[in-house]
PDB file of N, CA and C in Angstrom:
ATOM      1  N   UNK A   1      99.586 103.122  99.948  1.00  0.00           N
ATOM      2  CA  UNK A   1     100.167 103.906 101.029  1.00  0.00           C
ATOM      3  C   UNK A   1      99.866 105.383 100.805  1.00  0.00           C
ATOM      4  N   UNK A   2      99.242 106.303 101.858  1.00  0.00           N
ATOM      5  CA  UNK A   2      99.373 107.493 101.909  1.00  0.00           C
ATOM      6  C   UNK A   2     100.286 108.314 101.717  1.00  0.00           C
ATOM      7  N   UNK A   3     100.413 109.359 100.931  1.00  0.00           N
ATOM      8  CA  UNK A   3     101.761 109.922 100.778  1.00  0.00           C
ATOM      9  C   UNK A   3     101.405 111.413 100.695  1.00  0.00           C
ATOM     10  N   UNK A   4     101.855 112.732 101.445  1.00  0.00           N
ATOM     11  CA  UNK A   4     101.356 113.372 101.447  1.00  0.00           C
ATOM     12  C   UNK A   4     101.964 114.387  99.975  1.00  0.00           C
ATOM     13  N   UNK A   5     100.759 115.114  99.207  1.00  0.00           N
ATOM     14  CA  UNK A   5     100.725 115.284  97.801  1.00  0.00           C
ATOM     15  C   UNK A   5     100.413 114.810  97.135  1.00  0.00           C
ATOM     16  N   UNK A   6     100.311 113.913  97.363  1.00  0.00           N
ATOM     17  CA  UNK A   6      99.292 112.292  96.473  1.00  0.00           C
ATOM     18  C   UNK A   6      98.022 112.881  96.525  1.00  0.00           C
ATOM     19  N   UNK A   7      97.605 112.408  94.807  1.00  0.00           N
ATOM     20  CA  UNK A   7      96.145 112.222  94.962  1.00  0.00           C
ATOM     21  C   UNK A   7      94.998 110.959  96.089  1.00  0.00           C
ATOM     22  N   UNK A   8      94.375 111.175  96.677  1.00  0.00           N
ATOM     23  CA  UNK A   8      94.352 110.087  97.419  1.00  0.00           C
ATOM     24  C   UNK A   8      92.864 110.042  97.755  1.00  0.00           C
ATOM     25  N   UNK A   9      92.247 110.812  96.466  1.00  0.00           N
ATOM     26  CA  UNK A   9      90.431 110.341  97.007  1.00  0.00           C
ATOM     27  C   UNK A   9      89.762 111.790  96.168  1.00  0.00           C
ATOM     28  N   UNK A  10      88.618 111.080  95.233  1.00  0.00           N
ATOM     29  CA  UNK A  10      88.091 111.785  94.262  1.00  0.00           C
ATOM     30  C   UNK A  10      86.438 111.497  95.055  1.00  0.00           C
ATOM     31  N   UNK A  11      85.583 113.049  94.630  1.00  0.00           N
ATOM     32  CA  UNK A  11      84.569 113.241  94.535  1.00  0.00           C
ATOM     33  C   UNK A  11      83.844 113.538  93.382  1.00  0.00           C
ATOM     34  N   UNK A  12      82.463 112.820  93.627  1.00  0.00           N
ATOM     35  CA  UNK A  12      82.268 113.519  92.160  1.00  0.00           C
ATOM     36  C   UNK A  12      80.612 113.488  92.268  1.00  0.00           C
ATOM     37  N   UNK A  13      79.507 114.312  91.846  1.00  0.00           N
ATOM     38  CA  UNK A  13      78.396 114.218  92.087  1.00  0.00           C
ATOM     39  C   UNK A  13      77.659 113.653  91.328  1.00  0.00           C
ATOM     40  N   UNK A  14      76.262 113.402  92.233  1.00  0.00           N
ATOM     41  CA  UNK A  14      75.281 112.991  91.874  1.00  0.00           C
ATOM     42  C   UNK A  14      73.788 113.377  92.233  1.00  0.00           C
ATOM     43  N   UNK A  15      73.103 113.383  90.932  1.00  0.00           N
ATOM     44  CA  UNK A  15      71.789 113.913  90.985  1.00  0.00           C
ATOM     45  C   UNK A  15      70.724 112.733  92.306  1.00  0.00           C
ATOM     46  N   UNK A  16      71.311 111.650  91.544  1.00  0.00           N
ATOM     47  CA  UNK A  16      70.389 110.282  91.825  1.00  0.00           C
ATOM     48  C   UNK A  16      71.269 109.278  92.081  1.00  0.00           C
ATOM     49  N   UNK A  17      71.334 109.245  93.871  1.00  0.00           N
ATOM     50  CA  UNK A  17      72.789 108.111  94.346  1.00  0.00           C
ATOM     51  C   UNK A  17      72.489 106.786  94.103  1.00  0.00           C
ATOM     52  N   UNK A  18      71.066 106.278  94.301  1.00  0.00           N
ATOM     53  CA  UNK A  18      70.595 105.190  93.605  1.00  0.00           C
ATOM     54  C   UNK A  18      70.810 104.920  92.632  1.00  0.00           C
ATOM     55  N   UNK A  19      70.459 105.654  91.329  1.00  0.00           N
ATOM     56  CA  UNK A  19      70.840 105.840  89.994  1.00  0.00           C
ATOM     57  C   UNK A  19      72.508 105.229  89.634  1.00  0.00           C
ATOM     58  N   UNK A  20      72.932 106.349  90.013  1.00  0.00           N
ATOM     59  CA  UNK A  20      74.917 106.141  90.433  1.00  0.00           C
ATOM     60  C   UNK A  20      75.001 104.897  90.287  1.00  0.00           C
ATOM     61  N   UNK A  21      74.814 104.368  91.865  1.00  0.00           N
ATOM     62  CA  UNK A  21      75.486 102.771  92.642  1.00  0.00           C
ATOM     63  C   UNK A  21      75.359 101.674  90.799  1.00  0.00           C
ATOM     64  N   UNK A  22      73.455 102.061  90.789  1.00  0.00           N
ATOM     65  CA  UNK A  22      73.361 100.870  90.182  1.00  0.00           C
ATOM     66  C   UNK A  22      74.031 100.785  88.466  1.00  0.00           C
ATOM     67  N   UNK A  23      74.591 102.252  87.856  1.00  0.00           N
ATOM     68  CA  UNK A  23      74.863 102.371  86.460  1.00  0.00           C
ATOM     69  C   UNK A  23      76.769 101.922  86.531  1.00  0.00           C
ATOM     70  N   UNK A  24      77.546 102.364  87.620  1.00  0.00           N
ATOM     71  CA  UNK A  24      78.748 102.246  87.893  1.00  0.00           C
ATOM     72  C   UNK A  24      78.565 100.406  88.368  1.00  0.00           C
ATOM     73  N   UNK A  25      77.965  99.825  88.966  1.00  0.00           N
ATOM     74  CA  UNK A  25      78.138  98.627  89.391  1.00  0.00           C
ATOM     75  C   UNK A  25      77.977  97.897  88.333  1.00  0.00           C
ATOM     76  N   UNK A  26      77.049  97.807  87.588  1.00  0.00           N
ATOM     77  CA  UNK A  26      76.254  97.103  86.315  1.00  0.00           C
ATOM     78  C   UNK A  26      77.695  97.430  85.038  1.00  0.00           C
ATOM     79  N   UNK A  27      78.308  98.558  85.567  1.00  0.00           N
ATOM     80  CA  UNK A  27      78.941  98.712  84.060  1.00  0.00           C
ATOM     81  C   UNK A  27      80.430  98.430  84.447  1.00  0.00           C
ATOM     82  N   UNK A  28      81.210  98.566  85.347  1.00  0.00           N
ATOM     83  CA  UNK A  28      82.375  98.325  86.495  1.00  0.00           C
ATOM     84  C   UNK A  28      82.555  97.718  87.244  1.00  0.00           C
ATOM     85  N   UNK A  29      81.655  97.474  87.704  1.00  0.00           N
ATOM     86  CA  UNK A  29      81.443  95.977  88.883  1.00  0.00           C
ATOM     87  C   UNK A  29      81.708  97.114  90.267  1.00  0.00           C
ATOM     88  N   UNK A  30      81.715  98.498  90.181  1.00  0.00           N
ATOM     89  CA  UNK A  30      81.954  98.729  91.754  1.00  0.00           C
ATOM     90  C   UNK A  30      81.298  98.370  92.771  1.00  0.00           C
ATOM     91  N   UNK A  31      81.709  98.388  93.789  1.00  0.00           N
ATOM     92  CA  UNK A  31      80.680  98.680  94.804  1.00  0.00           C
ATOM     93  C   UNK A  31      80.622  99.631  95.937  1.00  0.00           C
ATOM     94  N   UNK A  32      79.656  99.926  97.044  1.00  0.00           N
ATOM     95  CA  UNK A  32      79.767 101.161  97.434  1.00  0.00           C
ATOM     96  C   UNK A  32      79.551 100.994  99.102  1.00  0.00           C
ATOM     97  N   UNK A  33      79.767 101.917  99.943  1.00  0.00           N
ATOM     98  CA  UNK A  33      79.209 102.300 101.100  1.00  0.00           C
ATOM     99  C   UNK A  33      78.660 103.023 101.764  1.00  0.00           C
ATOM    100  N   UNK A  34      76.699 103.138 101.471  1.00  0.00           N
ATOM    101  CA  UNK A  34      76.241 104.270 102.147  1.00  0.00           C
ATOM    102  C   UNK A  34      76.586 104.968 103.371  1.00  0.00           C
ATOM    103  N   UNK A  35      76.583 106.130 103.304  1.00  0.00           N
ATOM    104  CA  UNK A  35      77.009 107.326 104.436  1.00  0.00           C
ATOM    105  C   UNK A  35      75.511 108.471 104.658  1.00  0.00           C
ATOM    106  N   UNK A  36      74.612 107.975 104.843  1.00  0.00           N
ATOM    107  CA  UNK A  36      73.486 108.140 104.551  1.00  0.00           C
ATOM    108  C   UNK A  36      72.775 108.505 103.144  1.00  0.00           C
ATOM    109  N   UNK A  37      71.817 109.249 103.199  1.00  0.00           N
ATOM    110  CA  UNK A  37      71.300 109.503 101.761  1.00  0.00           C
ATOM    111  C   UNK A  37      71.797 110.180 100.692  1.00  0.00           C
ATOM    112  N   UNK A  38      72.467 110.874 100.866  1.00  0.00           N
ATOM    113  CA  UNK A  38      73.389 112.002 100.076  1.00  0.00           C
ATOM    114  C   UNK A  38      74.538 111.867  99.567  1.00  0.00           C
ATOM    115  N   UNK A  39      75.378 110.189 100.535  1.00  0.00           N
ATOM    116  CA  UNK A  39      77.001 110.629 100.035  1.00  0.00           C
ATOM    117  C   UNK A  39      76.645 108.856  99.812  1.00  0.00           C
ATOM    118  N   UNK A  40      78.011 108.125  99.308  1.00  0.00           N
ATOM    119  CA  UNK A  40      77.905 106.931  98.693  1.00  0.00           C
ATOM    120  C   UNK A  40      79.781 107.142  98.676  1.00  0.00           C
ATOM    121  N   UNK A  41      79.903 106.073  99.454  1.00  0.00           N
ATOM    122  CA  UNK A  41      81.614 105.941  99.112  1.00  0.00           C
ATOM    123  C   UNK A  41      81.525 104.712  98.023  1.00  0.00           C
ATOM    124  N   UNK A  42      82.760 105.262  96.866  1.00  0.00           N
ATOM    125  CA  UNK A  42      82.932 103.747  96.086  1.00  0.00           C
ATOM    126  C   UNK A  42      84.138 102.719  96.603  1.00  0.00           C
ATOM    127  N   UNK A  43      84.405 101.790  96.091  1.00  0.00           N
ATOM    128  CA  UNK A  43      85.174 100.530  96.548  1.00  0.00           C
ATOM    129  C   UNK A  43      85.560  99.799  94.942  1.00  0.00           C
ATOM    130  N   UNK A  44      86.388  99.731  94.747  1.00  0.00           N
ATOM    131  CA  UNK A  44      86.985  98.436  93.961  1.00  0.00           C
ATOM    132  C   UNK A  44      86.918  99.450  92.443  1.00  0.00           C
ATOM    133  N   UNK A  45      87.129 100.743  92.823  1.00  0.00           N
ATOM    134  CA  UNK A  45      87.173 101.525  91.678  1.00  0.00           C
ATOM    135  C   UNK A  45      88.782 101.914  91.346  1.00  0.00           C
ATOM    136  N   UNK A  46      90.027 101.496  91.834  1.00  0.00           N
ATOM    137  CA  UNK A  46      90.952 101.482  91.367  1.00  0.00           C
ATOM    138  C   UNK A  46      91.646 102.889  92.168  1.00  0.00           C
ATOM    139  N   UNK A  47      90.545 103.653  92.870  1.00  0.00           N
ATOM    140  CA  UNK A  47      91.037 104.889  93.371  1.00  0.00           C
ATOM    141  C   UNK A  47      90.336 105.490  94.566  1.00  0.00           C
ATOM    142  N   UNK A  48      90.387 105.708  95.814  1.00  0.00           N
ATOM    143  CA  UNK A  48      89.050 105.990  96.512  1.00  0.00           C
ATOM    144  C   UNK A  48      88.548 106.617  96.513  1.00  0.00           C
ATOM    145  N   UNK A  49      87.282 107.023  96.665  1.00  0.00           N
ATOM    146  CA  UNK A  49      86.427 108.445  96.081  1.00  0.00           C
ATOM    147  C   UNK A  49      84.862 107.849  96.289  1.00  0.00           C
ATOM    148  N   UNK A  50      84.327 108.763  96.179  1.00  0.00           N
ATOM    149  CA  UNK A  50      83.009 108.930  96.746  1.00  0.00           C
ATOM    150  C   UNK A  50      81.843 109.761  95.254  1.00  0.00           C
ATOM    151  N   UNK A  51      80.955 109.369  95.509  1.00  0.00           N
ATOM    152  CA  UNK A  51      79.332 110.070  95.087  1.00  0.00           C
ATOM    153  C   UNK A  51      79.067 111.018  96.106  1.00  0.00           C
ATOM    154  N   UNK A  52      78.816 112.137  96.022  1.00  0.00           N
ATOM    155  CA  UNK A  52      77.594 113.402  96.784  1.00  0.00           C
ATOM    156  C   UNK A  52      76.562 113.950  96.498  1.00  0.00           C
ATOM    157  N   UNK A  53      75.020 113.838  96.833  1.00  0.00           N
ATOM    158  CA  UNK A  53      74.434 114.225  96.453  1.00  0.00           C
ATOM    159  C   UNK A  53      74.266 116.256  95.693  1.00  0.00           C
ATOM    160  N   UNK A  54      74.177 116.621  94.521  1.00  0.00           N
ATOM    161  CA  UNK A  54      74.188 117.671  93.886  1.00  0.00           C
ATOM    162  C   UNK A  54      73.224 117.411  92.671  1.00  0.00           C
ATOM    163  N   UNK A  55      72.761 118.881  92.542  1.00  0.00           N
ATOM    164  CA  UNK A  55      72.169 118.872  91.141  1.00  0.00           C
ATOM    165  C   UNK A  55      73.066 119.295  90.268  1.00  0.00           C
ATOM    166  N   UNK A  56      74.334 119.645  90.734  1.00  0.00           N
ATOM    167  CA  UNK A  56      75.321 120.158  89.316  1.00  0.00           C
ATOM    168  C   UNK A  56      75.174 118.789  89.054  1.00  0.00           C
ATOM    169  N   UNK A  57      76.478 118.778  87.481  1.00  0.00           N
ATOM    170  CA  UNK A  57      76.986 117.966  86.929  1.00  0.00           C
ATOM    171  C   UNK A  57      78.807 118.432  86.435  1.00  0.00           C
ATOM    172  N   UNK A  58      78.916 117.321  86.313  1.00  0.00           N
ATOM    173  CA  UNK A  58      80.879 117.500  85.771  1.00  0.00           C
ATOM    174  C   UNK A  58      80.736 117.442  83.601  1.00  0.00           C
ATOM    175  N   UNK A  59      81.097 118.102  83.485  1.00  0.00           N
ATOM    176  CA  UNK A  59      81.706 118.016  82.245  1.00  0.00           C
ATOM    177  C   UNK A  59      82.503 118.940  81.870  1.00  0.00           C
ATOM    178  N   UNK A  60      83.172 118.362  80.556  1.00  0.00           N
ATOM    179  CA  UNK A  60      84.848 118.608  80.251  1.00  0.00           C
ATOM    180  C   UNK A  60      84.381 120.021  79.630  1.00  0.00           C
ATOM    181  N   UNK A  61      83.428 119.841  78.882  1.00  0.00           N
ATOM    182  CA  UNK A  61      82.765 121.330  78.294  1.00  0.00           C
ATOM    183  C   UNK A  61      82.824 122.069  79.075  1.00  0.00           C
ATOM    184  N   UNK A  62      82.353 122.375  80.682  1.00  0.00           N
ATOM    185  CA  UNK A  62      82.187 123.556  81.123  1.00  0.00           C
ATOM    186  C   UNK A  62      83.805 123.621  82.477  1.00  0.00           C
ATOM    187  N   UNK A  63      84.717 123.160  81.676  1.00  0.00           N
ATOM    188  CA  UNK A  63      85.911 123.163  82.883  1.00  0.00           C
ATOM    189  C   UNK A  63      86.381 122.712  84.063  1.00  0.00           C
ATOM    190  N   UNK A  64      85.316 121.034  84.092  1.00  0.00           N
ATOM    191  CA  UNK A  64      85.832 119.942  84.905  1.00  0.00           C
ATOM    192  C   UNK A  64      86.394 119.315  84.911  1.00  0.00           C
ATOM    193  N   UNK A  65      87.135 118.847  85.636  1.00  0.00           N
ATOM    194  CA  UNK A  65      88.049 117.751  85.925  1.00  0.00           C
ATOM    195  C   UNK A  65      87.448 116.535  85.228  1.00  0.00           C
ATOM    196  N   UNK A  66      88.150 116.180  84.097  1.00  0.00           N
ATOM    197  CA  UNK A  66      87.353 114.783  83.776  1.00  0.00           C
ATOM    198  C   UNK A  66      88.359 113.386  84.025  1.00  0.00           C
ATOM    199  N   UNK A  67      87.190 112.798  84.950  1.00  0.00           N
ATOM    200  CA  UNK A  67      87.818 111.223  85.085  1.00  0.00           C
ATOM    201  C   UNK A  67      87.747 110.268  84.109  1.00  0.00           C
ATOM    202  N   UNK A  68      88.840 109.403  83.904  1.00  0.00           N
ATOM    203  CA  UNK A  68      89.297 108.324  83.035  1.00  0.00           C
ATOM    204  C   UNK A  68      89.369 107.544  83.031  1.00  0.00           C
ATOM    205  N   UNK A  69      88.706 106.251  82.808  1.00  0.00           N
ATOM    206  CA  UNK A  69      88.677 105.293  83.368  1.00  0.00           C
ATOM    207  C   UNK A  69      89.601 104.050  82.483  1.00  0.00           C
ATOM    208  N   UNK A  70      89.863 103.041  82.911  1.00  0.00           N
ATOM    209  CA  UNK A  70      90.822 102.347  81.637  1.00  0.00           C
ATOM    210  C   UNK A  70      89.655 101.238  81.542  1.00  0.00           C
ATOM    211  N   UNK A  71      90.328 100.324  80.416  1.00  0.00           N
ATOM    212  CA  UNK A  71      88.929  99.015  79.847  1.00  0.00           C
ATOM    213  C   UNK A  71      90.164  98.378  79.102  1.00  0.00           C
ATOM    214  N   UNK A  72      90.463  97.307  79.239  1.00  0.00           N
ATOM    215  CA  UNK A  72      91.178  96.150  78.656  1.00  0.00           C
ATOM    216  C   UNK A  72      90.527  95.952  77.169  1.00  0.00           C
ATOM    217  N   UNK A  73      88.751  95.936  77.158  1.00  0.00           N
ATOM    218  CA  UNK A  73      88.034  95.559  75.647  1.00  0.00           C
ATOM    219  C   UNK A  73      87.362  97.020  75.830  1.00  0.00           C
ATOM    220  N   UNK A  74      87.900  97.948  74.856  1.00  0.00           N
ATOM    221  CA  UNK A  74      87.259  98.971  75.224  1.00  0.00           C
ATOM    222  C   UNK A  74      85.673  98.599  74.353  1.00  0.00           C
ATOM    223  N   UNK A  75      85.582  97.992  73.046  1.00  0.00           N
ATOM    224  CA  UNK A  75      84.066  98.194  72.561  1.00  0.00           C
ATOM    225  C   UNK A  75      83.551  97.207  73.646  1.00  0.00           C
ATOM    226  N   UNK A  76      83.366  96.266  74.294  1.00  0.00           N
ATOM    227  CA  UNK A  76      82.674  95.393  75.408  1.00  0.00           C
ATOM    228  C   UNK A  76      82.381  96.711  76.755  1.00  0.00           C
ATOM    229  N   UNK A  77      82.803  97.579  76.729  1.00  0.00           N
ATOM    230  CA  UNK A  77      82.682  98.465  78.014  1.00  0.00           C
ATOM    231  C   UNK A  77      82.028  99.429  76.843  1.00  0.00           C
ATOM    232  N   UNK A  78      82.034  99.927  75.982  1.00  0.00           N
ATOM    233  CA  UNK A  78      81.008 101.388  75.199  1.00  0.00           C
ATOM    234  C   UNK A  78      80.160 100.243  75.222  1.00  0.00           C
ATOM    235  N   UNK A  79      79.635  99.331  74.786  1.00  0.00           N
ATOM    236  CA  UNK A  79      78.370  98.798  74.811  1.00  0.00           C
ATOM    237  C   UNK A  79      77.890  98.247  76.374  1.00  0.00           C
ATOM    238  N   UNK A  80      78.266  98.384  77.516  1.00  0.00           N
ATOM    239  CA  UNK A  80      77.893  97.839  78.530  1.00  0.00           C
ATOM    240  C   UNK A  80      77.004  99.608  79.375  1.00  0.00           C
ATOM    241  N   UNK A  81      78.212 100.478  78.912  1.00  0.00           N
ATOM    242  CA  UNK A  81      77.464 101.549  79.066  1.00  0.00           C
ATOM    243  C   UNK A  81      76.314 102.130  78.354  1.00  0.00           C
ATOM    244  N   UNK A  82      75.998 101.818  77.267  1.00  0.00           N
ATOM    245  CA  UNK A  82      74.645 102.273  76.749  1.00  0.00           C
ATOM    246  C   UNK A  82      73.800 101.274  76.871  1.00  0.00           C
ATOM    247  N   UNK A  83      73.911 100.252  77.437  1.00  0.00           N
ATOM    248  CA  UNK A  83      72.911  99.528  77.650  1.00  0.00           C
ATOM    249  C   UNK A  83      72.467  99.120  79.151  1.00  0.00           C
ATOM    250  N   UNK A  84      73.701 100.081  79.640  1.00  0.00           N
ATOM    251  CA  UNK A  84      72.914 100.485  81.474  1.00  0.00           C
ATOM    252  C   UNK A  84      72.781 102.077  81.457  1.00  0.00           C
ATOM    253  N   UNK A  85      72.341 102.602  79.917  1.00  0.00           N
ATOM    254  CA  UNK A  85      71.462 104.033  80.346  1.00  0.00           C
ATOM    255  C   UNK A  85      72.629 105.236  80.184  1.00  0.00           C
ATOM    256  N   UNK A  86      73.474 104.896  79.721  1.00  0.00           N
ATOM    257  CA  UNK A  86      74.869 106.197  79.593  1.00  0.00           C
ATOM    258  C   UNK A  86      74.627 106.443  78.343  1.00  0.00           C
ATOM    259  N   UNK A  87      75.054 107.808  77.731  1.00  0.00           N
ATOM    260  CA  UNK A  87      75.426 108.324  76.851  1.00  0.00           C
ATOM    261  C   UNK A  87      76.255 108.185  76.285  1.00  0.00           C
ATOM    262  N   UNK A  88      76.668 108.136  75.039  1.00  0.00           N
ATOM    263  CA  UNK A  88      77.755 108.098  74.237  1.00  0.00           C
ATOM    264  C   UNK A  88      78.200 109.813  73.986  1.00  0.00           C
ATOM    265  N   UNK A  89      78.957 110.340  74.611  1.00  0.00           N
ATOM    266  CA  UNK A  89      79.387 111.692  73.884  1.00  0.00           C
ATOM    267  C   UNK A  89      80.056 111.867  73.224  1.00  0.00           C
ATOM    268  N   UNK A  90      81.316 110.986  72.850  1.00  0.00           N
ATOM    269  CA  UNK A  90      82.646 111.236  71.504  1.00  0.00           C
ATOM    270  C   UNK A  90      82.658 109.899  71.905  1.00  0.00           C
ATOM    271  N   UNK A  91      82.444 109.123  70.041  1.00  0.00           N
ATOM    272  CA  UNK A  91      82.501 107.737  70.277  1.00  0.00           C
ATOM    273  C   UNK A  91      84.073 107.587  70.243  1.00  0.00           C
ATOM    274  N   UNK A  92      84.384 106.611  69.903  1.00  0.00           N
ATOM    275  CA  UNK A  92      85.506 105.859  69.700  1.00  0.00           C
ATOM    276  C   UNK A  92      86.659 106.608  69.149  1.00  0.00           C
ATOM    277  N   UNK A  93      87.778 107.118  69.347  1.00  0.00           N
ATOM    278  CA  UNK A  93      88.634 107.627  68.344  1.00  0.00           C
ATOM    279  C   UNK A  93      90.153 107.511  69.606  1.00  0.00           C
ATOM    280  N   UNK A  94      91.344 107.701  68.274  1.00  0.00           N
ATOM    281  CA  UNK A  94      92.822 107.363  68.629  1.00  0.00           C
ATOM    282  C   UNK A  94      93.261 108.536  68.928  1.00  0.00           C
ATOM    283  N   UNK A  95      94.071 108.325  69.948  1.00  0.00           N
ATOM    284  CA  UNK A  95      94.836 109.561  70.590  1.00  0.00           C
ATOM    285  C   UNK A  95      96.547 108.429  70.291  1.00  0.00           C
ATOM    286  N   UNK A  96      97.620 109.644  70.050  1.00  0.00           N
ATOM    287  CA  UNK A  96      98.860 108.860  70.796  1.00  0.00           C
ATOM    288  C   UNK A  96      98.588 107.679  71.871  1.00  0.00           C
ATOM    289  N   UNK A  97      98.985 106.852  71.769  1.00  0.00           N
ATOM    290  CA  UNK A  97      98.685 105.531  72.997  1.00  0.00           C
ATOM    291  C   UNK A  97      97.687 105.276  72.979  1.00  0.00           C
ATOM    292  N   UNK A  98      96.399 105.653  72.237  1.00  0.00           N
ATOM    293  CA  UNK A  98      95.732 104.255  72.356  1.00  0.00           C
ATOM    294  C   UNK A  98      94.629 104.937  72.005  1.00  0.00           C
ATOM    295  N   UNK A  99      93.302 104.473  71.970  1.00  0.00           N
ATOM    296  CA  UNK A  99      91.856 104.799  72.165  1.00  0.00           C
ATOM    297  C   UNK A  99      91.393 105.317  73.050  1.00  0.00           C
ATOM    298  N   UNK A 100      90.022 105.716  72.933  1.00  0.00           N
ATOM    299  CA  UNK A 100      88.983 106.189  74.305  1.00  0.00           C
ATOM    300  C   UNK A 100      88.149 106.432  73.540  1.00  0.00           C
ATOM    301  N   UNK A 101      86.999 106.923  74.553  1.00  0.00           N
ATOM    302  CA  UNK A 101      85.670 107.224  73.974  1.00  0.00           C
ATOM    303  C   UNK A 101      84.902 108.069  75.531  1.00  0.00           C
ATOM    304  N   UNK A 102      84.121 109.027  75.347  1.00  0.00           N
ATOM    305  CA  UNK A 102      83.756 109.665  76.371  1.00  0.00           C
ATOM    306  C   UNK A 102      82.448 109.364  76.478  1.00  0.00           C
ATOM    307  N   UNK A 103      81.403 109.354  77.720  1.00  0.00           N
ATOM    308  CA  UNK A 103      80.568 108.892  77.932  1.00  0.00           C
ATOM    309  C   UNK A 103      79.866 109.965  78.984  1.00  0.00           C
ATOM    310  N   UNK A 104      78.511 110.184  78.937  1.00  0.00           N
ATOM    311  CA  UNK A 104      78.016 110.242  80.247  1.00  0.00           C
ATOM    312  C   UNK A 104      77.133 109.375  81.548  1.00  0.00           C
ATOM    313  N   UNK A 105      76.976 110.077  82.605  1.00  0.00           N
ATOM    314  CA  UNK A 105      76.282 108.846  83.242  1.00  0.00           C
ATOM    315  C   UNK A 105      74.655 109.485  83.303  1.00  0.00           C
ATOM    316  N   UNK A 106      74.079 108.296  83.771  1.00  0.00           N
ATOM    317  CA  UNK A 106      72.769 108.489  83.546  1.00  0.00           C
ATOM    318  C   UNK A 106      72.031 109.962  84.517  1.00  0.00           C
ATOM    319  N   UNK A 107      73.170 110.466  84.761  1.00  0.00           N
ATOM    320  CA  UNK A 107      72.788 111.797  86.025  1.00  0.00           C
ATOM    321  C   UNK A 107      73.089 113.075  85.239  1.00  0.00           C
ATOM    322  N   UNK A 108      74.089 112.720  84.252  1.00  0.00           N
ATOM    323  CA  UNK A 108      74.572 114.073  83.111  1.00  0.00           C
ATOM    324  C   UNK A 108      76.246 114.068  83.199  1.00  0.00           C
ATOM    325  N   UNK A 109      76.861 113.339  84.187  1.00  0.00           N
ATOM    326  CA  UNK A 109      78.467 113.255  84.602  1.00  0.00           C
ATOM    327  C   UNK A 109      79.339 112.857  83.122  1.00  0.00           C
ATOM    328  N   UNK A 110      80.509 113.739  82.778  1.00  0.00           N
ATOM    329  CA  UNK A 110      81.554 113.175  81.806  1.00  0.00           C
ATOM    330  C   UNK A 110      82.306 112.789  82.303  1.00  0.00           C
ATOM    331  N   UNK A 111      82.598 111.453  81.502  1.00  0.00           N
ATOM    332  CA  UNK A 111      83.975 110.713  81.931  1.00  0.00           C
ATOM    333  C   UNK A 111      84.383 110.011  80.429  1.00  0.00           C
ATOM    334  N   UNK A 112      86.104 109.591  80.730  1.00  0.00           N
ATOM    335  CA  UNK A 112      85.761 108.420  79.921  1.00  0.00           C
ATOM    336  C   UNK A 112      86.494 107.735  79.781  1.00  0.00           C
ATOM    337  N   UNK A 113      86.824 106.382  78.714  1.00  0.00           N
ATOM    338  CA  UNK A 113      87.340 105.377  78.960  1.00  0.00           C
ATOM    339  C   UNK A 113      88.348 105.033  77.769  1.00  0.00           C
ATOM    340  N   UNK A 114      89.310 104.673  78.649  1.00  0.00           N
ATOM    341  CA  UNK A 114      90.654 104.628  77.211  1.00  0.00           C
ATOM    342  C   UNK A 114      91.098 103.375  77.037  1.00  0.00           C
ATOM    343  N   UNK A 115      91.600 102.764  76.406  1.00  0.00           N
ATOM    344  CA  UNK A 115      92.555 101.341  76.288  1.00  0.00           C
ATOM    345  C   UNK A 115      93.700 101.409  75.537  1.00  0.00           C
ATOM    346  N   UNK A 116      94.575 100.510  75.486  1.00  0.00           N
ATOM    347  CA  UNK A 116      95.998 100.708  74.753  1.00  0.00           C
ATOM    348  C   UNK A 116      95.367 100.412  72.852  1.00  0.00           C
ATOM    349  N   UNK A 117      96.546 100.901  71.668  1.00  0.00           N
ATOM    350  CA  UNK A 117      95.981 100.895  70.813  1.00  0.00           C
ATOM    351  C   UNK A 117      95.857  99.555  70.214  1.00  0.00           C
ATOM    352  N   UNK A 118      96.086  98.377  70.799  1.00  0.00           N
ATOM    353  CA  UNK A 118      95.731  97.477  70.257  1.00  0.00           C
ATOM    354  C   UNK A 118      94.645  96.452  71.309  1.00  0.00           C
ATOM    355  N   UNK A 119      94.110  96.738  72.332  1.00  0.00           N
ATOM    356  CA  UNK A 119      92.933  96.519  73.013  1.00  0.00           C
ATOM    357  C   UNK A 119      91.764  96.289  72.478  1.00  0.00           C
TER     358      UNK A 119
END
């Protein structure tokens, strides 16, 4: 339900929307809806939000918003991402509540992925 003040729809860019669809689907299972060549809505990502074509990039280094993604097996998801072409940027380590590990995507994007501490 819409609620106004709610977060209710994330953007986030991309060099290569092709690139995107196929590294987020292969590693998340999303899927998407072209809006012509430039924009890419996602689906079944837990939040609604979209791809735009840009040559920037997001990372936590230069004062972006970094997205988080959760993983039930977090090592089955760090290995699904480097083997569809992501980066490993801070492997594995414990925070209060649990794990994560930060990653990039194959365009230069930071994100990353946490699980509870016994996941």
């Amino acid at each position: 339900m819409k609620e106004t003040g709610k977060i209710n729809y994330v953007e986030m860019p991309s060099r290569d929307i092709e690139v995107t669809k196929r590294f987020f689907g292969d590693v998340f299972e999303w899927s998407f809806v072209d809006y012509g060549s430039e924009y890419v809505a996602i689906e079944n990502a837990g939040l609604d939000g979209g791809f735009f074509k840009s040559e920037h990039v997001a990372k936590a280094s230069s004062g972006s918003v970094l997205i988080v993604l959760y993983s039930a097996d977090l090592d089955a998801t760090l290995n699904k991402v480097k083997l569809s072409g992501g980066t490993i940027v801070q492997d594995i380590f414990s925070f209060p509540g649990g794990r994560r590990f930060h990653f990039s995507d194959p365009n230069g994007n930071e994100y990353a992925v946490w699980s509870e501490p016994n996941a």
